[in-house]
Protein backbone atom coordinates (compact mmCIF):
# COMPACT_ATOMS: atom_id res chain seq x y z
CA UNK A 1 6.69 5.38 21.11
CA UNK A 2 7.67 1.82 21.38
CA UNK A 3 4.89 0.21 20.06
CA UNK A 4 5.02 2.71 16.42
CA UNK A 5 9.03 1.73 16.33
CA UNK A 6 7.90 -1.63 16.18
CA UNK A 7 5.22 -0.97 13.58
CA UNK A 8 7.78 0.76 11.49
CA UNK A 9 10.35 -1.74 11.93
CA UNK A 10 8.12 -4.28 10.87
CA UNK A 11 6.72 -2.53 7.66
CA UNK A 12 10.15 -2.21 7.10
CA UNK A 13 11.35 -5.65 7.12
CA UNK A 14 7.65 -6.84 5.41
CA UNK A 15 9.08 -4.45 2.18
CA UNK A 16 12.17 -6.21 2.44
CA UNK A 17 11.04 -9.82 2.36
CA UNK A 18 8.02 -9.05 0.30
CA UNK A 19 10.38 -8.02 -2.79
CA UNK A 20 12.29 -10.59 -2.07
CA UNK A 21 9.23 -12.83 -2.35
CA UNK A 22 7.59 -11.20 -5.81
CA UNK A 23 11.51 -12.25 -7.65
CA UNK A 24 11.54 -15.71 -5.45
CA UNK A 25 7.68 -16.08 -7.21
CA UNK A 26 8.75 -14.86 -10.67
CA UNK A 27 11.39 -17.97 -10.35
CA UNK A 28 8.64 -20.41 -9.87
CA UNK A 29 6.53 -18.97 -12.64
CA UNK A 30 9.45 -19.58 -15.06
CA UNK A 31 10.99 -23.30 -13.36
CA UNK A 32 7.20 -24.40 -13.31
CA UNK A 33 5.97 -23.60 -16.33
CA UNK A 34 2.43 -22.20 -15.11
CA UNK A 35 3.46 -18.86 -15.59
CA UNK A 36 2.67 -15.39 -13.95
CA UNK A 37 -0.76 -15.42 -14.14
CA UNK A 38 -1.38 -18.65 -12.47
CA UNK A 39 1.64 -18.02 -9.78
CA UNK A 40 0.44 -14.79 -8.85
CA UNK A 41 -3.59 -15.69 -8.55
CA UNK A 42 -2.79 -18.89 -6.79
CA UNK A 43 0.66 -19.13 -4.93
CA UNK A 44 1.38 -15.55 -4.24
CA UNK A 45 -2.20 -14.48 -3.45
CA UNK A 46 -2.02 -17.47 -0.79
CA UNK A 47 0.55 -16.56 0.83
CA UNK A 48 -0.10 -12.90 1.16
CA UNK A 49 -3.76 -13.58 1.96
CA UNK A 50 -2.39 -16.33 4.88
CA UNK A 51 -2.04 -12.60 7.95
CA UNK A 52 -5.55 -12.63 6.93
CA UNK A 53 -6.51 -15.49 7.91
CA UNK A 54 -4.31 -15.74 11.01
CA UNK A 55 -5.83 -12.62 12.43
CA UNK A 56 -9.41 -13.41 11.33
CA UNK A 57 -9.12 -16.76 12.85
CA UNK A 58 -7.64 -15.01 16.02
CA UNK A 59 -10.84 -13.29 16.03
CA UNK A 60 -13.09 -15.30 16.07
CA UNK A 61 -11.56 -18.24 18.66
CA UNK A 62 -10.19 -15.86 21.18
CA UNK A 63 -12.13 -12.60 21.26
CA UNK A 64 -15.77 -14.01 19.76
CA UNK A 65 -15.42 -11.04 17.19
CA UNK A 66 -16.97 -12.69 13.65
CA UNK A 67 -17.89 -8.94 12.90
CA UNK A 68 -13.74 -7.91 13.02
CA UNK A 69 -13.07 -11.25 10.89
CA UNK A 70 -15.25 -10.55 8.41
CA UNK A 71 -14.63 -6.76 8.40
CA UNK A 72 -11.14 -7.22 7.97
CA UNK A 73 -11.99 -9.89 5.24
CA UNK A 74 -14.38 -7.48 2.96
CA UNK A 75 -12.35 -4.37 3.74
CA UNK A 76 -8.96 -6.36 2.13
CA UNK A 77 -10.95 -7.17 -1.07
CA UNK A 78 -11.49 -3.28 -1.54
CA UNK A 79 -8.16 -2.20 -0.45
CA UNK A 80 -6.99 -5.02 -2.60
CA UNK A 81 -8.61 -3.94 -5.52
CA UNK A 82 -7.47 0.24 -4.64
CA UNK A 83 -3.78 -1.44 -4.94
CA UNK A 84 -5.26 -1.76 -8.64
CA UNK A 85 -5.11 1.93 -8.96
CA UNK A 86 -2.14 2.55 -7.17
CA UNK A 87 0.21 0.72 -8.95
CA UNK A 88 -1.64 2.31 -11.87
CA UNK A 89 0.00 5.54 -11.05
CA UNK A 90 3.18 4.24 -9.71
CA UNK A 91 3.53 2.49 -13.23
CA UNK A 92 4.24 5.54 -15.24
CA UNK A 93 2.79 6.82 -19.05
CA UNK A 94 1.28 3.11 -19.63
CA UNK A 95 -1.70 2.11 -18.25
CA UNK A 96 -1.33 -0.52 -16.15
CA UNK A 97 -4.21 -2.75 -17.31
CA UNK A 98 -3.28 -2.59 -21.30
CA UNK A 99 -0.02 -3.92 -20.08
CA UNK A 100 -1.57 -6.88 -18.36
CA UNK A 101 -2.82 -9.82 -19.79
CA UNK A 102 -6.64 -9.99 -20.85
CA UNK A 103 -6.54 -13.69 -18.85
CA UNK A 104 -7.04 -12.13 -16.20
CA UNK A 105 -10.45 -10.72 -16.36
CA UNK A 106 -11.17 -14.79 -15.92
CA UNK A 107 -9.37 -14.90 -12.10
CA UNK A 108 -11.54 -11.03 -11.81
CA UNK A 109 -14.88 -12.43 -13.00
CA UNK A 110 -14.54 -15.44 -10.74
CA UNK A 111 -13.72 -13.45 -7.64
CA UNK A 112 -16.69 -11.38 -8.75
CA UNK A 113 -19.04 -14.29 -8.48
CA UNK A 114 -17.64 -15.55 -5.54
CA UNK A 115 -18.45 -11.88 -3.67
CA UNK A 116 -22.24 -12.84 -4.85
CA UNK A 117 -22.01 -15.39 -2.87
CA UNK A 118 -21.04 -13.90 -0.20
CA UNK A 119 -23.33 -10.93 -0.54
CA UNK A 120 -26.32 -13.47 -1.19
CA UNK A 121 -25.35 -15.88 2.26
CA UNK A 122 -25.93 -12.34 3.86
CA UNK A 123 -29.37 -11.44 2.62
CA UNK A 124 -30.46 -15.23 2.83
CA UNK A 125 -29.21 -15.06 6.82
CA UNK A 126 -31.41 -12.06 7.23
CA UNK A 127 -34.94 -14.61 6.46
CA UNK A 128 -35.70 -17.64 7.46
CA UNK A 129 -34.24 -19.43 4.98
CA UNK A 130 -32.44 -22.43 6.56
CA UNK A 131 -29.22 -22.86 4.54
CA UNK A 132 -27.02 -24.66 6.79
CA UNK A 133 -25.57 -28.28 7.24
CA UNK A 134 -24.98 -28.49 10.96
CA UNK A 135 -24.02 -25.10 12.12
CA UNK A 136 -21.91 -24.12 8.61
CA UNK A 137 -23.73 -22.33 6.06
CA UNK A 138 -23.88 -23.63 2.66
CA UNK A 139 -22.68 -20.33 0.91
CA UNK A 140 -19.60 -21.18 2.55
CA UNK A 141 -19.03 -24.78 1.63
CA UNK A 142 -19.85 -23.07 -1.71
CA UNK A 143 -16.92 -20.23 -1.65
CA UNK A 144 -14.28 -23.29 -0.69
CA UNK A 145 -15.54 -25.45 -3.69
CA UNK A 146 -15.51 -22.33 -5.72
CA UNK A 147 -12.00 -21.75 -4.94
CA UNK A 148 -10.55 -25.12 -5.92
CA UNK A 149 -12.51 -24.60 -9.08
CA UNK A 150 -11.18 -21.44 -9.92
CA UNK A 151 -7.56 -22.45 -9.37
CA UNK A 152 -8.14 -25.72 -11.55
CA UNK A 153 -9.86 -23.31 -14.12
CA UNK A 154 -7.13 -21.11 -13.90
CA UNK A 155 -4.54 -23.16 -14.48
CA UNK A 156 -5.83 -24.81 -17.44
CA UNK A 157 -6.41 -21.65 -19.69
CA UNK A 158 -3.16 -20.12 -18.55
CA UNK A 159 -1.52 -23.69 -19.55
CA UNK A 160 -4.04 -23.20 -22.95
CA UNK A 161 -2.91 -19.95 -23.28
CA UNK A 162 1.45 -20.53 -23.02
CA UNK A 163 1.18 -23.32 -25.34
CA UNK A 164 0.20 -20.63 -27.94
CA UNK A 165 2.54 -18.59 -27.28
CA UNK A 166 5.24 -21.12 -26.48
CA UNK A 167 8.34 -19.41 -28.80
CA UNK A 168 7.71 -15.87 -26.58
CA UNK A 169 7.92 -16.89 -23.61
CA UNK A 170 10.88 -19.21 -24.10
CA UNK A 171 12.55 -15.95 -25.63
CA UNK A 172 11.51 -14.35 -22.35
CA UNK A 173 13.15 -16.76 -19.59
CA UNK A 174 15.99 -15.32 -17.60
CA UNK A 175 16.64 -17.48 -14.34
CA UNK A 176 18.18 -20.82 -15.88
CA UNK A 177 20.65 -20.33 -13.69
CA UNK A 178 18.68 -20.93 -10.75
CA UNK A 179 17.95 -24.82 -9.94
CA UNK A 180 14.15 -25.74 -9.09
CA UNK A 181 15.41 -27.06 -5.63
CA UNK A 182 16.69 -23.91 -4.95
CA UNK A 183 13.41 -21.75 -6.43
CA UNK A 184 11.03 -23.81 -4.19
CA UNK A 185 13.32 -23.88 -1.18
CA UNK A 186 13.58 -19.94 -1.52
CA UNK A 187 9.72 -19.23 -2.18
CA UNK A 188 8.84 -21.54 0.84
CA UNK A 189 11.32 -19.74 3.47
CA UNK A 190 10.06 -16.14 2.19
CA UNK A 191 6.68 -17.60 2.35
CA UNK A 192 6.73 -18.17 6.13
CA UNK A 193 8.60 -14.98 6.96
CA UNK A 194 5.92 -13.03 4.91
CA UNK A 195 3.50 -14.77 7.12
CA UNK A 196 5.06 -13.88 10.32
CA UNK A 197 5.83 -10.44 9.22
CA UNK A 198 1.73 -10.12 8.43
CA UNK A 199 0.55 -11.16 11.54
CA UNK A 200 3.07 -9.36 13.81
CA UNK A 201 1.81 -6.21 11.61
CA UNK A 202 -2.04 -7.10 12.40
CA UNK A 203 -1.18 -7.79 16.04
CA UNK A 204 0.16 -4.47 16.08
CA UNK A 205 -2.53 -2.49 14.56
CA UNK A 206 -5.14 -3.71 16.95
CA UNK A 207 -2.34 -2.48 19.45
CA UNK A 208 -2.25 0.17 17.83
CA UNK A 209 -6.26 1.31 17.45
CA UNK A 210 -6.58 0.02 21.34
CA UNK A 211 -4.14 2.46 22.15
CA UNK A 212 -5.45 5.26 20.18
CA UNK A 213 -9.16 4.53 21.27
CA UNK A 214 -10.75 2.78 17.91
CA UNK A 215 -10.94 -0.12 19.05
CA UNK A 216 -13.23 -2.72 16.94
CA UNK A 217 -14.89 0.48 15.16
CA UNK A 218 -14.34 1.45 11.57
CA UNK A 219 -11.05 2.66 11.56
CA UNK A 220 -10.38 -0.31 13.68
CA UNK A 221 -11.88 -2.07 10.63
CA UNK A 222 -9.47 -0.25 8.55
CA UNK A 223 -7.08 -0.56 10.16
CA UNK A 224 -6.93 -4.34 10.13
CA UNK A 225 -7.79 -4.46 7.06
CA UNK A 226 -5.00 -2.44 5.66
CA UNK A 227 -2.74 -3.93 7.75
CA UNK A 228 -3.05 -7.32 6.14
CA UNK A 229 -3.08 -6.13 3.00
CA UNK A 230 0.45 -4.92 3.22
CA UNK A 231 1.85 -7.86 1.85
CA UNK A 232 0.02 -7.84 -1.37
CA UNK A 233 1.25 -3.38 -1.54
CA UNK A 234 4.54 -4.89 -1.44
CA UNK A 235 4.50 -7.88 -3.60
CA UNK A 236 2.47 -6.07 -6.60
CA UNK A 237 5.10 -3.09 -6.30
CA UNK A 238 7.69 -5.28 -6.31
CA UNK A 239 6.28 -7.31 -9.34
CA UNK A 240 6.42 -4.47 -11.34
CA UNK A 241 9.54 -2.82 -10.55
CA UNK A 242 10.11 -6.48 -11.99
CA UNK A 243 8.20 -5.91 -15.08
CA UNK A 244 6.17 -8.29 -14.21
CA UNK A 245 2.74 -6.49 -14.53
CA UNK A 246 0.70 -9.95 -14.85
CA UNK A 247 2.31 -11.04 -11.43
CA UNK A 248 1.24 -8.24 -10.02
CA UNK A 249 -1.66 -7.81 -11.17
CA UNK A 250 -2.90 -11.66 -10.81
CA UNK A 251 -1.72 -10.98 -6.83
CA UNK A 252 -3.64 -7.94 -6.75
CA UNK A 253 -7.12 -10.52 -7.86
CA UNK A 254 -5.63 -13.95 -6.77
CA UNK A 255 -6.15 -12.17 -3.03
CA UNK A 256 -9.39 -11.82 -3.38
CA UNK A 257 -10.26 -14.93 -4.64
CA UNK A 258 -8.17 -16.21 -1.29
CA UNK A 259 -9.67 -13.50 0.91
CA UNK A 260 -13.47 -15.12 -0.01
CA UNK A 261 -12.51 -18.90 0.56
CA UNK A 262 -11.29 -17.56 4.26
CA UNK A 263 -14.18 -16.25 4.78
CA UNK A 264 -16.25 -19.07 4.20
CA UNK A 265 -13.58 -21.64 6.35
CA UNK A 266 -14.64 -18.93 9.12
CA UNK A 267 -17.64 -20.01 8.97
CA UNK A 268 -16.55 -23.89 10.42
CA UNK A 269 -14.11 -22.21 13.41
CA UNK A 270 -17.20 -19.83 14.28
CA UNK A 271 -18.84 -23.07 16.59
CA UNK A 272 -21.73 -20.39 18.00
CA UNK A 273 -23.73 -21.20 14.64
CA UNK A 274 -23.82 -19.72 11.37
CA UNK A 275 -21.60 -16.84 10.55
CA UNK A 276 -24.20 -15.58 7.98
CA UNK A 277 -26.79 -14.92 10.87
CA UNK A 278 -24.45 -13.27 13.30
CA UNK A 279 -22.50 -10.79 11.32
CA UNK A 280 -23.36 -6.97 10.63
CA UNK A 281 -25.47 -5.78 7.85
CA UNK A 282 -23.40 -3.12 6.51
CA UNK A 283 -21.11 -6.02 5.24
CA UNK A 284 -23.47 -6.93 2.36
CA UNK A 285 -22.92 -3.05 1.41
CA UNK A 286 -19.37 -3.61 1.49
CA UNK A 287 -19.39 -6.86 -0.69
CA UNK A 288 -21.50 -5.07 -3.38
CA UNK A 289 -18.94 -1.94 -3.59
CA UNK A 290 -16.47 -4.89 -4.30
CA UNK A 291 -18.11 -6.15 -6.54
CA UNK A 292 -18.69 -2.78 -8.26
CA UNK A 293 -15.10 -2.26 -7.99
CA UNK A 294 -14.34 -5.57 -9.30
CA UNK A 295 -16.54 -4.93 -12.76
CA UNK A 296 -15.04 -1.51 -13.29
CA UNK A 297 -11.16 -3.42 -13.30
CA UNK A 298 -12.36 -5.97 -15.43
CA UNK A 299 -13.95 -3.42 -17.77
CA UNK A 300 -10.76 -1.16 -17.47
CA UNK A 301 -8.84 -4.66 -18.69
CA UNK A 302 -10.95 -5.46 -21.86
CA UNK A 303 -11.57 -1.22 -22.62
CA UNK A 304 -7.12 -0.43 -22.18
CA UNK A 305 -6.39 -3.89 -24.43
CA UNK A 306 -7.14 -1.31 -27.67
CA UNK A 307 -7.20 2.13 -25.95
CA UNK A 308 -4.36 4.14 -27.01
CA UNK A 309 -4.67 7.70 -24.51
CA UNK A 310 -4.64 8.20 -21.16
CA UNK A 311 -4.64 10.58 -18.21
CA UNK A 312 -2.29 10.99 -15.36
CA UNK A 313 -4.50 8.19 -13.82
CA UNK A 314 -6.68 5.92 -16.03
CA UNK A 315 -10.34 6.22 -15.40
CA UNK A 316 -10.45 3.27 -13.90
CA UNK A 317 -7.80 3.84 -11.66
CA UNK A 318 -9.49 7.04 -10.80
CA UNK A 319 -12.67 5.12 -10.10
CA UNK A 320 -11.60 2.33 -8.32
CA UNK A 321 -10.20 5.47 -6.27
CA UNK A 322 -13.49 6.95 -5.63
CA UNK A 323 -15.58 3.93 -4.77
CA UNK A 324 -13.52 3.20 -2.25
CA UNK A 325 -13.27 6.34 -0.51
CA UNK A 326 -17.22 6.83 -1.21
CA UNK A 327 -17.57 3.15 0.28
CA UNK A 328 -15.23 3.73 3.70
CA UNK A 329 -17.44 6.97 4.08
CA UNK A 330 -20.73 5.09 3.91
CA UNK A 331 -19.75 2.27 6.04
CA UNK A 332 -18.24 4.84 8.72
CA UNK A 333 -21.91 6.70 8.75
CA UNK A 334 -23.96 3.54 9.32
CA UNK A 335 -21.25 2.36 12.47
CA UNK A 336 -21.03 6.12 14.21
């Protein structure tokens, strides 16, 4: 009983500083000038992303577990891109996506290509193709670099892009009376208690999966997975009770982009060799539903920019819905 007061007491306070955290990042967007899109893919996505890594890390040093880091890795990028669909329905008659900006299919189609990557270091490990430089695989020094080029990419068209619309978006600013000491001050402290909060949850749901008997399994998976993910539920909610839908959004894709540079700086703290070569199978399965679920946002973006009707849920909500539920199901029959 103690152990699920403390899980409860931490979701608690990780809703608390996480909204806290989506205004403190809506700040920034306006005091920097970079705007939502870029502030959401970049700074909020890192720092929600950041349990991930903590944990990951944690497995791989400590416990020798590459298959739990990279599990909880891949399983965040789908539960990351399910948060797609439920802030779909939490955002009311609208469909989320033709409220967004169509900029963002650029941060989607980059995080697309970066999950090839991924899926292709897999397949590659699997032969005898030698793609290493000392014991780090090159698809990983190629996620990092990919990274750094998507933020710089990123950055310059959503700089392109509010120079065009320069008139709106003064019209649009409501925070002059915060000073930019204060923003950044504010965004950094929230930062590291978001952080803290994320890692105490993950701690607690391997607690929590060793108590129940799951252990490193699928729901263990899961578990982990959804557990550092929390931050990015909370921050995209929060961005939108905001009405800030390309915040949220740009999180909900930014994380991903994060999640898939981790994964390859796993590769240089995993010291027994490559990570490619010593990692389950059923992860290249997981990677490709991603990247299914991935194309079916970005086609929901472009399709909902001049669709006028909807459903309860948007098809692509409901899809994104489906996949992942079809994808957990698959990857739970080839573990048990």
């Amino acid at each position: 009983m103690l152990l699920f007061l403390q899980v409860i007491v931490c979701i608690a306070l990780v809703i608390f500083v996480g909204t806290w955290l989506s205004q403190s990042a809506d700040i920034l967007a306006e005091k920097t000038g970079l705007g939502r899109t870029w502030v959401g893919t970049i700074l909020l996505a890192g720092v929600t992303s950041l349990p991930e890594l903590a944990t990951g890390t944690s497995a791989i040093v400590m416990f020798n577990s590459p298959d739990l880091a990279v599990g909880g890795i891949l399983g965040s990028c789908l539960f990351n891109l399910l948060i797609l669909a439920l802030l779909d329905i939490y955002n009311g008659p609208d469909p989320l996506l033709k409220r967004a900006q169509i900029s963002h299919g650029l941060a989607a189609s980059l995080g697309c290509g970066m999950l090839g990557v991924a899926a292709a270091g897999m397949l590659l490990a699997k032969t005898d193709t030698n793609l290493t430089v000392g014991w780090v695989g090159v698809p990983s020094i190629i996620l990092l670099l990919l990274y750094f080029v998507s933020a710089r990419m990123i950055a310059q068209f959503e700089t392109r892009r509010r120079a065009e619309i320069l008139e709106e978006e003064v019209e649009a600013f409501q925070y002059q009376h915060i000073t930019p000491q204060k923003a950044y001050r504010r965004f950094i402290i929230l930062s590291v208690m978001i952080v803290i909060l994320g890692v105490w949850l993950a701690f607690l749901g391997n607690r929590v999966a060793a108590v129940t008997g799951l252990g490193q399994s699928f729901v263990g998976a899961l578990l982990l997975a959804t557990a550092t993910s929390l931050p990015e539920v909370v921050a995209s909610l929060a961005a939108l009770r905001l009405n800030a839908v390309d915040l949220a959004v740009s999180n909900v894709f930014g994380s991903n982009i994060t999640n898939l540079a981790i994964l390859g700086f796993f590769d240089f703290v995993y010291l027994q060799g490559s990570l490619w070569s010593n990692i389950s199978q059923i992860h290249i399965f997981t990677t490709v539903v991603a990247m299914i679920m991935t194309s079916v946002a970005i086609a929901g973006l472009i399709y909902h920019a001049v669709s006028r009707s909807r459903m309860y849920i948007t098809w692509d909500g409901l899809t994104l819905i489906v996949l992942y539920l079809c994808g957990m199901y698959v990857i739970y029959r080839n573990i048990f």
